[in-house]
N, C-alpha and C. Protein backbone atom coordinates (compact mmCIF):
# COMPACT_ATOMS: atom_id res chain seq x y z
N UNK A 1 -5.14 5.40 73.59
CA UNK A 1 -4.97 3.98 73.78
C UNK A 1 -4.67 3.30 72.44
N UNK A 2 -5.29 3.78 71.24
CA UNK A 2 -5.04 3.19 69.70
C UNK A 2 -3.44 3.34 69.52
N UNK A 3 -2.77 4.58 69.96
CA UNK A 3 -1.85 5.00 68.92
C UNK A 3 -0.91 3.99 70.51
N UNK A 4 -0.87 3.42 71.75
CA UNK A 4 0.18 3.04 71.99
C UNK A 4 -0.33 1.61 71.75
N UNK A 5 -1.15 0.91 71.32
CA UNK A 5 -1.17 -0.32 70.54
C UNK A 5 -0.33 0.07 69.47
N UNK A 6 -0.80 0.41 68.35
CA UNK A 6 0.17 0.84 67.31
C UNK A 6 1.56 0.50 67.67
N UNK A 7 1.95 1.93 68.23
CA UNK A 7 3.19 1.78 68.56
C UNK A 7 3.92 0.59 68.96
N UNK A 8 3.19 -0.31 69.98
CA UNK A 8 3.42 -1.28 70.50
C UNK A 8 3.50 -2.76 69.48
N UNK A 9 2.73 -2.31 68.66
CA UNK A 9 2.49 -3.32 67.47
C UNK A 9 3.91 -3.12 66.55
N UNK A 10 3.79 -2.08 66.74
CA UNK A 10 5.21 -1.76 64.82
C UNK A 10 6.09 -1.89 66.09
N UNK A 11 6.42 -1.82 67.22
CA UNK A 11 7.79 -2.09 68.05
C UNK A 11 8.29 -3.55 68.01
N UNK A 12 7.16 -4.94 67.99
CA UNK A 12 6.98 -5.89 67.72
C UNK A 12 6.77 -6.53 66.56
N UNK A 13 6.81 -5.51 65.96
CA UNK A 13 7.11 -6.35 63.93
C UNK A 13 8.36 -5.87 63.73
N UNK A 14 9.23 -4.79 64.19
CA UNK A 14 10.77 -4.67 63.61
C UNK A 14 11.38 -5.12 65.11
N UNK A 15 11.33 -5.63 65.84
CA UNK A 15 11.91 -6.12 66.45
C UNK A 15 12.33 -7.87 65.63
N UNK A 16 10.99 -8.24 65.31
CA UNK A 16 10.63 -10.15 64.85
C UNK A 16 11.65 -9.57 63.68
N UNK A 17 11.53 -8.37 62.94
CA UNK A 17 12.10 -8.61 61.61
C UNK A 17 13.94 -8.35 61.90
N UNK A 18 14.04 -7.36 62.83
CA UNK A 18 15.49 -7.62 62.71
C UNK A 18 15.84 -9.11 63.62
N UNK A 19 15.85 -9.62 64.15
CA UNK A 19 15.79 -10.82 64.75
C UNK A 19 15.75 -11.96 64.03
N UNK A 20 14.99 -11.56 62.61
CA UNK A 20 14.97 -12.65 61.43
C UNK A 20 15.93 -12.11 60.90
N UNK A 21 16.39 -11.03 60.28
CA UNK A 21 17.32 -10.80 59.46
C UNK A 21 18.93 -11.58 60.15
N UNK A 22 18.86 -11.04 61.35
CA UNK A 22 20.09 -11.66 62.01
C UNK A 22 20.43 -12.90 61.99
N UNK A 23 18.95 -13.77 62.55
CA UNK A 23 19.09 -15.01 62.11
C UNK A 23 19.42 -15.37 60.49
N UNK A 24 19.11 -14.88 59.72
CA UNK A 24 19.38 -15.39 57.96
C UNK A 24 20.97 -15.10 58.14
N UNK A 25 21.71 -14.07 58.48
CA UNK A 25 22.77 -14.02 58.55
C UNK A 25 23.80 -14.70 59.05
N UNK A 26 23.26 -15.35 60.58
CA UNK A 26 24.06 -16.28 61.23
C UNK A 26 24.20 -17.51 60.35
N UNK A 27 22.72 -18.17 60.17
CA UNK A 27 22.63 -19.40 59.16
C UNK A 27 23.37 -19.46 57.93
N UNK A 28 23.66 -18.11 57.26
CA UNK A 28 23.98 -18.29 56.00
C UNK A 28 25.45 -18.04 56.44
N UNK A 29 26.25 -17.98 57.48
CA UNK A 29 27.50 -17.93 57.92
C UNK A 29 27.96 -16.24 57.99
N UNK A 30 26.99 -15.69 57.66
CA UNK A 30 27.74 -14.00 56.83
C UNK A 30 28.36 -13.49 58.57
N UNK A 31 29.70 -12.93 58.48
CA UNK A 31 30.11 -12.38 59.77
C UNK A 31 30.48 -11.20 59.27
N UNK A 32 29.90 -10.23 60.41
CA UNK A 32 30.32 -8.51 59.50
C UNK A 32 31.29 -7.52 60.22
N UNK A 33 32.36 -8.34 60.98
CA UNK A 33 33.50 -8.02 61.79
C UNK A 33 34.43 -8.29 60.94
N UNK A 34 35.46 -6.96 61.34
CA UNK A 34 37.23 -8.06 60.51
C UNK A 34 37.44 -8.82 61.83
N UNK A 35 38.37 -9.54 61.49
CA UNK A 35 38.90 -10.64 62.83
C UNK A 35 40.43 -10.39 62.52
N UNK A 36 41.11 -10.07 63.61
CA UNK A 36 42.43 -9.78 63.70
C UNK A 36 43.19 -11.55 63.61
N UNK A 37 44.26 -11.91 62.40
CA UNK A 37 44.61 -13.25 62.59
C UNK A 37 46.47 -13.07 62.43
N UNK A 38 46.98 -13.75 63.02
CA UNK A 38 48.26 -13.36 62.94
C UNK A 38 48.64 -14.82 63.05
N UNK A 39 49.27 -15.57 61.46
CA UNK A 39 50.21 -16.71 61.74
C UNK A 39 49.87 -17.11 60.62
N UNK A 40 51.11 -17.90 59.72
CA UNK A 40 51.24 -18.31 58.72
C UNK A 40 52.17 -19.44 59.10
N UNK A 41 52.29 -20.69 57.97
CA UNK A 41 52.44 -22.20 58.50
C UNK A 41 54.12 -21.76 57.90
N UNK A 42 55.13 -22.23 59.15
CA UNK A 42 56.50 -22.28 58.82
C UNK A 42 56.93 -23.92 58.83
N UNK A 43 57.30 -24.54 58.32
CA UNK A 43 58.14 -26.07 58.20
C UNK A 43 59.41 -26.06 59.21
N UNK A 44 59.54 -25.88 60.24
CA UNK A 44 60.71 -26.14 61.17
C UNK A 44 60.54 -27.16 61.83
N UNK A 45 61.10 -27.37 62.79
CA UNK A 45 61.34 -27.95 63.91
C UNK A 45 60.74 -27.17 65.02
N UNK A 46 59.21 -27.32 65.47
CA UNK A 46 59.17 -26.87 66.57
C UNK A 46 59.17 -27.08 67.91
N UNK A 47 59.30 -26.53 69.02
CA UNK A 47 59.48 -27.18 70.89
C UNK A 47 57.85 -26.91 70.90
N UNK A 48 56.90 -26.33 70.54
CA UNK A 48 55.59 -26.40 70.92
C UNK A 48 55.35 -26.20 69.53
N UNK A 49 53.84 -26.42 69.46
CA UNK A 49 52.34 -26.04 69.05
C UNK A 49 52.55 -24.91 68.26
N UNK A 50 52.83 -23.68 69.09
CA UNK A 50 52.92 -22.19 68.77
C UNK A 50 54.18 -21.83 67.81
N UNK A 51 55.34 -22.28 68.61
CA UNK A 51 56.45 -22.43 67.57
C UNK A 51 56.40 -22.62 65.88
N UNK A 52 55.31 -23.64 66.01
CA UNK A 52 55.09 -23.51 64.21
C UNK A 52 54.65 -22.86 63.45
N UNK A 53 54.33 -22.12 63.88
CA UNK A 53 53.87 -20.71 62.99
C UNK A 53 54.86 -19.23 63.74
N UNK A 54 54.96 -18.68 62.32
CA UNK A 54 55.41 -17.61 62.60
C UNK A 54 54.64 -16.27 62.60
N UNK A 55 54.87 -15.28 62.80
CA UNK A 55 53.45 -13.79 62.89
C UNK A 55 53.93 -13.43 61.82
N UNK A 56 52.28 -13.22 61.24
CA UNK A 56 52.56 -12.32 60.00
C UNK A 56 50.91 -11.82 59.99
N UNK A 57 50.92 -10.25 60.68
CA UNK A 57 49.35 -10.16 60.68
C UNK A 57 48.45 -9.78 59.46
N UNK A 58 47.24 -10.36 59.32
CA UNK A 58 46.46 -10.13 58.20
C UNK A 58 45.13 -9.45 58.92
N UNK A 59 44.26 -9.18 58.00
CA UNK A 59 42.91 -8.82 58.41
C UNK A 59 42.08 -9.70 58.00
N UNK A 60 41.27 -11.05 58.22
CA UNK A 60 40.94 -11.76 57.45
C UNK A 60 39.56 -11.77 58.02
N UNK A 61 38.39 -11.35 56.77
CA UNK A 61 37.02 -11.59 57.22
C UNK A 61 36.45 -12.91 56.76
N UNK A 62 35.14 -13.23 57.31
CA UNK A 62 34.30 -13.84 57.08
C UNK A 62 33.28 -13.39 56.71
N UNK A 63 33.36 -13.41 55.47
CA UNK A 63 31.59 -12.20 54.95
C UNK A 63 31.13 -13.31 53.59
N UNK A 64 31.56 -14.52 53.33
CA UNK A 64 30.44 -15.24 52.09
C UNK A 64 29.63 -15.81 52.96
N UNK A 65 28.75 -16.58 52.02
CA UNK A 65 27.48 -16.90 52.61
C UNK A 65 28.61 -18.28 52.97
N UNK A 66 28.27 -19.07 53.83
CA UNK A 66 28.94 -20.48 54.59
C UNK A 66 28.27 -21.05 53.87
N UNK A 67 29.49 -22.14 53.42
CA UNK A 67 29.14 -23.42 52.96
C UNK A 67 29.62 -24.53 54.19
N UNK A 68 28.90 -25.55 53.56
CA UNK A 68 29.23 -26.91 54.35
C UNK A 68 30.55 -27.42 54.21
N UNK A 69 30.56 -28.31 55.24
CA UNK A 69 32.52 -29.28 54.85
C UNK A 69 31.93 -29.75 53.86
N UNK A 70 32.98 -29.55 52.76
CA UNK A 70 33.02 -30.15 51.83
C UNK A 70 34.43 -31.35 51.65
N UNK A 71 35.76 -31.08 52.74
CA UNK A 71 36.60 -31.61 53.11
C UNK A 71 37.29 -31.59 54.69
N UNK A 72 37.47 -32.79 54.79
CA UNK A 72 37.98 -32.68 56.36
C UNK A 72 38.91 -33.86 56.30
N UNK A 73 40.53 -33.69 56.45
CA UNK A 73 41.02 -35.09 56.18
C UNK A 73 42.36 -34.63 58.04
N UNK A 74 43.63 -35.53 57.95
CA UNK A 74 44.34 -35.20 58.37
C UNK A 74 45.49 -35.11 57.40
N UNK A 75 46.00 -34.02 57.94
CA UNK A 75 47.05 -33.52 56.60
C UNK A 75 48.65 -33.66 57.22
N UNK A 76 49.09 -33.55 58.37
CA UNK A 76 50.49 -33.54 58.67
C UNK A 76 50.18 -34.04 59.93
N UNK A 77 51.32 -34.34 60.20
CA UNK A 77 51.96 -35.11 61.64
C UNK A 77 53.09 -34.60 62.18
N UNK A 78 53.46 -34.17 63.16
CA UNK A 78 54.92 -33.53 63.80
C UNK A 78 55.31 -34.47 64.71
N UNK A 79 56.51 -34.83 64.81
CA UNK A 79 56.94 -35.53 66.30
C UNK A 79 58.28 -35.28 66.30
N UNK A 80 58.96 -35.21 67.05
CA UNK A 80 60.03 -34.69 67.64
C UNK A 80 61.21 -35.56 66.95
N UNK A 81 60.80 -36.97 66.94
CA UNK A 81 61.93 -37.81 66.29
C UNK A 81 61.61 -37.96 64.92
N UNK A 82 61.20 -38.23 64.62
CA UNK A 82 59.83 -38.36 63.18
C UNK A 82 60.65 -37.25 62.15
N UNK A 83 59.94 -35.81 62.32
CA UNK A 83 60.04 -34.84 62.02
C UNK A 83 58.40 -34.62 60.80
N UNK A 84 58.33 -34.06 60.11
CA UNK A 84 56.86 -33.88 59.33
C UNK A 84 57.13 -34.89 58.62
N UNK A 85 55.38 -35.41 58.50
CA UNK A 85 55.01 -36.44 57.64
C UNK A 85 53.80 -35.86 56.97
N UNK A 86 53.35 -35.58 55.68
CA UNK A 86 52.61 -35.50 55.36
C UNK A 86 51.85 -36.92 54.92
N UNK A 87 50.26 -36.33 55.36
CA UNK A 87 49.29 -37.68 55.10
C UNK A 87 48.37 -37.93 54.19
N UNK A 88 48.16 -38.55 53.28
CA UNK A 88 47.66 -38.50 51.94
C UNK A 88 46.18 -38.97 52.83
N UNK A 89 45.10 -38.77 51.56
CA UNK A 89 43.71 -39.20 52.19
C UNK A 89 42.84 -40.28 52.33
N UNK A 90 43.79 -41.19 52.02
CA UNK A 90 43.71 -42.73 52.35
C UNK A 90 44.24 -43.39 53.23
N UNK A 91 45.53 -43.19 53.60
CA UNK A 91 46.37 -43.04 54.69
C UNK A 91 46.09 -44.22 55.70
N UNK A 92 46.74 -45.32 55.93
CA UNK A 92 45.85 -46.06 57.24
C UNK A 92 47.02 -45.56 58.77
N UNK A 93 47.74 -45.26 58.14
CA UNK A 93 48.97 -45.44 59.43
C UNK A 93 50.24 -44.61 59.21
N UNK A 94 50.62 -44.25 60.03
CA UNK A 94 51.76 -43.35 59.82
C UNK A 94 53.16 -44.07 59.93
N UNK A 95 54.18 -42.79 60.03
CA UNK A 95 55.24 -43.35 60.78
C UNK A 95 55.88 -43.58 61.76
N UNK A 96 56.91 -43.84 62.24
CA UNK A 96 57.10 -44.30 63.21
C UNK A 96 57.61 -43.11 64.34
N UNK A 97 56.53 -41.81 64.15
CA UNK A 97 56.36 -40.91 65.44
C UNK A 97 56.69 -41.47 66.92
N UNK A 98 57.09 -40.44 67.15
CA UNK A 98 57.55 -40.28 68.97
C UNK A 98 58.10 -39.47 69.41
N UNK A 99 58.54 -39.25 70.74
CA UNK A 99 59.30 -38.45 71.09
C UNK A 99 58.67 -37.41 72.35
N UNK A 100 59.06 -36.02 72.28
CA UNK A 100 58.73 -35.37 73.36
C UNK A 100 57.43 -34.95 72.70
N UNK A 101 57.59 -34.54 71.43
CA UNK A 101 56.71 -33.50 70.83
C UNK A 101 55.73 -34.48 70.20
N UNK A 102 54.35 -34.16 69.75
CA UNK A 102 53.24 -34.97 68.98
C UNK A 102 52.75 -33.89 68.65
N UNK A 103 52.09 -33.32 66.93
CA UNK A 103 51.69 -32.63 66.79
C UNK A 103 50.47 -32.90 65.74
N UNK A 104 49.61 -33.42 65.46
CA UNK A 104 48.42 -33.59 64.30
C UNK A 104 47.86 -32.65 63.99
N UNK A 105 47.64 -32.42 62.77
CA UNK A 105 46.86 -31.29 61.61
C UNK A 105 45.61 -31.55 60.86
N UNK A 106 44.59 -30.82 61.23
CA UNK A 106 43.73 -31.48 60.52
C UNK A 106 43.45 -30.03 59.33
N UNK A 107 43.26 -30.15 58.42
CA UNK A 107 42.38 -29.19 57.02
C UNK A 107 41.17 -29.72 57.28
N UNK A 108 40.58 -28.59 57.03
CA UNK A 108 38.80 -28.17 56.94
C UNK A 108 38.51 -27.77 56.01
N UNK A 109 37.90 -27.81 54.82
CA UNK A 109 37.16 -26.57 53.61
C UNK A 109 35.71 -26.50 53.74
N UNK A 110 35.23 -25.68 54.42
CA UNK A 110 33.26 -25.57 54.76
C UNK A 110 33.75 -25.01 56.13
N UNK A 111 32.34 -24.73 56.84
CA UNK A 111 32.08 -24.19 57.84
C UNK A 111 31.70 -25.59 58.88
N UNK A 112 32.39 -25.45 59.93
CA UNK A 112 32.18 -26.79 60.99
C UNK A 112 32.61 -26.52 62.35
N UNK A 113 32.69 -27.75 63.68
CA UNK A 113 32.44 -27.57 64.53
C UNK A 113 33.21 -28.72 64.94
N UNK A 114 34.37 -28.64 64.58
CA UNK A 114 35.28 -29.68 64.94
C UNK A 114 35.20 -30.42 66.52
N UNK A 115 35.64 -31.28 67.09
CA UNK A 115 34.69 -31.70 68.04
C UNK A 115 36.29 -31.98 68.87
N UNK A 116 36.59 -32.46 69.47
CA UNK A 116 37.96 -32.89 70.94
C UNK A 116 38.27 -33.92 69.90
N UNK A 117 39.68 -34.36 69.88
CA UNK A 117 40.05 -35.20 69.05
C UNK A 117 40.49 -36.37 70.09
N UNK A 118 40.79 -37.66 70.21
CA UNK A 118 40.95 -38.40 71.24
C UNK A 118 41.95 -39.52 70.52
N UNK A 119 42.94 -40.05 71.37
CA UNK A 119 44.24 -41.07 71.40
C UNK A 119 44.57 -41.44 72.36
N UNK A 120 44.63 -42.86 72.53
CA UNK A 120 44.89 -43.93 73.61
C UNK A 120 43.75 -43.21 75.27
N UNK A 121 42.73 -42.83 74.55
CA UNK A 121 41.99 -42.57 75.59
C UNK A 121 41.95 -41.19 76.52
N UNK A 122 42.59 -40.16 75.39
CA UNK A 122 42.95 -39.19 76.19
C UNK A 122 41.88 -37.88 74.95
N UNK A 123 41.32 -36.99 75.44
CA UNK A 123 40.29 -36.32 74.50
C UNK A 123 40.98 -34.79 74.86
N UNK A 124 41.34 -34.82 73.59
CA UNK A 124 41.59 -33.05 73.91
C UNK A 124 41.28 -32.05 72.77
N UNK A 125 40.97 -30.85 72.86
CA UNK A 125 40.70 -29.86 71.84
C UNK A 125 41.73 -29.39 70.98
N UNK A 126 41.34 -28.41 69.99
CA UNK A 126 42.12 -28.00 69.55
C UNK A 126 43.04 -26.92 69.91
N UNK A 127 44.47 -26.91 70.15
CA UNK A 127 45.26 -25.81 70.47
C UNK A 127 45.64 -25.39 69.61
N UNK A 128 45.11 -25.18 68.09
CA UNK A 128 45.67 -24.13 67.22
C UNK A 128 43.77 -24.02 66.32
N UNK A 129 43.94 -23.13 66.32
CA UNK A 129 42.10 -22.82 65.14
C UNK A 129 42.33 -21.44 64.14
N UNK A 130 43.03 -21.75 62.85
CA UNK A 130 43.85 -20.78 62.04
C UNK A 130 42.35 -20.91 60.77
N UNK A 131 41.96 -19.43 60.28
CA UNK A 131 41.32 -19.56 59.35
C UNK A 131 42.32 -19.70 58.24
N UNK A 132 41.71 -20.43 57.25
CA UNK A 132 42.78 -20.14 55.66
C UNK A 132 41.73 -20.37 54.76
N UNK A 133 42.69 -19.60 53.63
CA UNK A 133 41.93 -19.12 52.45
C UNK A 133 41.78 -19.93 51.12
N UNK A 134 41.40 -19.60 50.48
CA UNK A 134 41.31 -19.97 48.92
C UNK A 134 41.16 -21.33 48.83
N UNK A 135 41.37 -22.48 47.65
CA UNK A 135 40.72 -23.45 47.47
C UNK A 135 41.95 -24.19 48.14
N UNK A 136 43.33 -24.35 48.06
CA UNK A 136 44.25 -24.47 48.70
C UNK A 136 44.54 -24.22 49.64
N UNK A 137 43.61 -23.74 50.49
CA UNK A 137 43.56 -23.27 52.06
C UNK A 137 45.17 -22.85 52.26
N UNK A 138 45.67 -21.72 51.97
CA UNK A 138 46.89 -20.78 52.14
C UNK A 138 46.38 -19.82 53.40
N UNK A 139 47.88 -19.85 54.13
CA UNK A 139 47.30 -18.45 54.84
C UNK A 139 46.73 -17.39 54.53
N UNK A 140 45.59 -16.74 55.05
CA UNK A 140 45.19 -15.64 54.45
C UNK A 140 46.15 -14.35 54.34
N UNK A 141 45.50 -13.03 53.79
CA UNK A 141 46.19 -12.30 53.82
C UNK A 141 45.23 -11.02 53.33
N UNK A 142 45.60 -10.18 54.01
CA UNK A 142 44.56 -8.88 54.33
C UNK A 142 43.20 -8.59 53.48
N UNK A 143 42.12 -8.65 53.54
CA UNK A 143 41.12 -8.71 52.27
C UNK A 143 40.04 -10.33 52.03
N UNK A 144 41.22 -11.43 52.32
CA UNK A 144 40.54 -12.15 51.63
C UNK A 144 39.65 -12.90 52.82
N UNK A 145 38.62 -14.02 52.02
CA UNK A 145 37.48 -14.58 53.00
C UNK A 145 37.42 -15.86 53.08
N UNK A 146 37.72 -16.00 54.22
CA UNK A 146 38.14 -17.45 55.08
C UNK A 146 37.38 -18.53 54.06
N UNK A 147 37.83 -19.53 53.90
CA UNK A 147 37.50 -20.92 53.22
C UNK A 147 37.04 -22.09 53.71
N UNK A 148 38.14 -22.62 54.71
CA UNK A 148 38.25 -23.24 56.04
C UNK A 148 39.21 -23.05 56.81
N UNK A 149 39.40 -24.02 57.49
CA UNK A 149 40.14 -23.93 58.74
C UNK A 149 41.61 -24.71 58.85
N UNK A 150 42.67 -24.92 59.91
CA UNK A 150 43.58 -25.65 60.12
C UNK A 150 43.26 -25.84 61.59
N UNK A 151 43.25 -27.00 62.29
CA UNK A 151 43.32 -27.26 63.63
C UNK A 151 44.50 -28.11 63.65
N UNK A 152 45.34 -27.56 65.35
CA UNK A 152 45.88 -28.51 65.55
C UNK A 152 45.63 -29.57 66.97
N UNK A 153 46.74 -30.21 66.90
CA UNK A 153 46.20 -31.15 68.25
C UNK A 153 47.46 -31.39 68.93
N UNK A 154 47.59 -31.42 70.14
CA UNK A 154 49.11 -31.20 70.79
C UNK A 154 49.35 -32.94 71.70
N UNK A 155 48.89 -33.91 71.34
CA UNK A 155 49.44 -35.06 71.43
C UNK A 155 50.77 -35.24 72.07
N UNK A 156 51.66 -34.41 72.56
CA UNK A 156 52.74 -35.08 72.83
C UNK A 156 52.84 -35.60 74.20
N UNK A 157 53.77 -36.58 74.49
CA UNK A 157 53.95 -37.57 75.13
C UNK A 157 53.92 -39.03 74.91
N UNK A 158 52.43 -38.80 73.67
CA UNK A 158 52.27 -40.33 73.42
C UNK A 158 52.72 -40.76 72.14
N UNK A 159 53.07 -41.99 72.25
CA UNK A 159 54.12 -42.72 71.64
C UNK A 159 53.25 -43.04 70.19
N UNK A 160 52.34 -43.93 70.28
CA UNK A 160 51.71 -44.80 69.09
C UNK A 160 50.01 -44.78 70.22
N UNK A 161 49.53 -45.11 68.66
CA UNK A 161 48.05 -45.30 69.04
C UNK A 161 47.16 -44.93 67.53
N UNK A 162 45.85 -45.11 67.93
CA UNK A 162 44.98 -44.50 66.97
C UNK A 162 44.43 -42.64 66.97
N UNK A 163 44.45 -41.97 66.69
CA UNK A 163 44.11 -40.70 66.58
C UNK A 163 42.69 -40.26 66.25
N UNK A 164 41.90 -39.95 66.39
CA UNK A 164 40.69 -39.64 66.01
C UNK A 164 40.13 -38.36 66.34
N UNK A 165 39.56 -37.91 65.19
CA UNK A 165 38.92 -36.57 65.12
C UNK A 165 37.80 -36.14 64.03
N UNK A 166 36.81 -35.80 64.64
CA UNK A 166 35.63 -35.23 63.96
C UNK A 166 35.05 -33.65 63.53
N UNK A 167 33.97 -33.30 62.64
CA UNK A 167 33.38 -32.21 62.73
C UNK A 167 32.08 -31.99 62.35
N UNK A 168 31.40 -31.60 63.23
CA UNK A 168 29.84 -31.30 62.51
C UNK A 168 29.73 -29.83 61.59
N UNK A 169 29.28 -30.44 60.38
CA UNK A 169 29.35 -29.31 59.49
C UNK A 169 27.89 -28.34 59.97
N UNK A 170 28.00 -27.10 60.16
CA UNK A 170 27.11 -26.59 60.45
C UNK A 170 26.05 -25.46 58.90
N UNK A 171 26.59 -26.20 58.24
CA UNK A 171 25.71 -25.08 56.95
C UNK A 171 25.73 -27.00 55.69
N UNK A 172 24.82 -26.42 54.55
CA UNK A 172 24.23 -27.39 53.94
C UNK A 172 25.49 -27.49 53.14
N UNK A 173 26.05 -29.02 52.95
CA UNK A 173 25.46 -30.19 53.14
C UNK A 173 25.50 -30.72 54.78
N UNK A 174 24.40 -31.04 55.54
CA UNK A 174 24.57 -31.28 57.15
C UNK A 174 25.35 -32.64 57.30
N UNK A 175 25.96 -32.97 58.27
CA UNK A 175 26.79 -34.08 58.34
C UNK A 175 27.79 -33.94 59.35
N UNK A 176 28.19 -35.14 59.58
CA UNK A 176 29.69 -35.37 60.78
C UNK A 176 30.58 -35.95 59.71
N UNK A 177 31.91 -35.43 59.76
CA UNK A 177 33.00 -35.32 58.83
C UNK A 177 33.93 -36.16 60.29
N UNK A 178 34.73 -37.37 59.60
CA UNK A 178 35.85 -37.65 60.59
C UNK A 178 36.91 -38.05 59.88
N UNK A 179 37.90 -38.41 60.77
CA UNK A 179 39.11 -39.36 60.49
C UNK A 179 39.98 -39.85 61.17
N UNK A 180 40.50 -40.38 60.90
CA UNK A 180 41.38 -41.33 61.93
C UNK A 180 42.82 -42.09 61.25
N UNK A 181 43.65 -41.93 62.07
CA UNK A 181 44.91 -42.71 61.55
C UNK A 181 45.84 -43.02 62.63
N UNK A 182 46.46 -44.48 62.63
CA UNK A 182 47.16 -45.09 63.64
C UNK A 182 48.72 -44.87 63.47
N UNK A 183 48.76 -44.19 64.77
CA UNK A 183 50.24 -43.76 64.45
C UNK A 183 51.40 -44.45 65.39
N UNK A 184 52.20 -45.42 64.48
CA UNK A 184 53.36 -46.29 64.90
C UNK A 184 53.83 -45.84 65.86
């Protein structure tokens, strides 16, 4: 009866301990998978979302400890008549977008939880979630370890409005990261 207490005891201390270890790992962001990523940012003219990137496969892990957003802005705009606008981080308003196509970009640097982005009342997710690398968030490329992110948002149809989009940073510093810009 002693030795299956025992047993029963040390089955229930490395169980709590790997269970903690896992947890320190999740929290501290560490991921110990490669993640298959295929797409790097091309400047064309695209008919969709997908179109804008072209394949170019990498192996890109996630293995540092996660940091917090430290940046979250909107960085480009696509529209069919328009063509790219890049958006500085003050930005109140764009240009005079329209057309078939609507495309918004947001940059991430930290670990977060970007949330449905919403315009003229319409809430939708992200249809593009690209890790990128280095302090310049570049596409990755075989080896290296994700930084942040690129989301996109597939807006088209609508003409003008306000744009809005958020992220809860999930590692320290804690916080909701947003932005917003009204597009002519």
């Amino acid at each position: 009866m002693r030795m299956k207490k025992t047993l029963l005891a040390l089955a229930v201390f490395t169980s709590a301990f790997t269970m903690n270890a896992m947890a320190a790992d999740i929290e501290a962001g560490v991921v110990k998978k490669q993640i298959e990523k295929t797409t790097s940012l091309a400047m064309n003219s695209p008919d969709n979302m997908s179109d804008v990137y072209l394949n170019s496969s990498a192996n890109i892990k996630v293995s540092a400890a996660a940091t917090g957003i430290a940046y979250f802005e909107i960085g480009n705009i696509y529209s069919s008549n328009y063509g790219w606008e890049d958006i500085s981080a003050s930005q109140p308003s764009s240009g005079n977008h329209g057309g078939t196509a609507l495309y918004l970009y947001i940059w991430q640097v930290g670990y977060g939880n970007v949330t449905n982005a919403t315009m003229n009342g319409i809430s939708m997710s992200a249809g593009l979630s690209e890790y990128r690398c280095g302090a310049d968030l570049h596409a990755c490329t075989a080896g290296e370890t994700a930084t942040g992110w690129l989301y996109g948002f597939d807006f088209s149809g609508q003409q003008s409005g306000t744009f809005s989009v958020g992220s809860n940073s999930i590692a320290s510093p804690f916080g909701y990261w947003s932005d917003s810009i009204y597009i002519n």
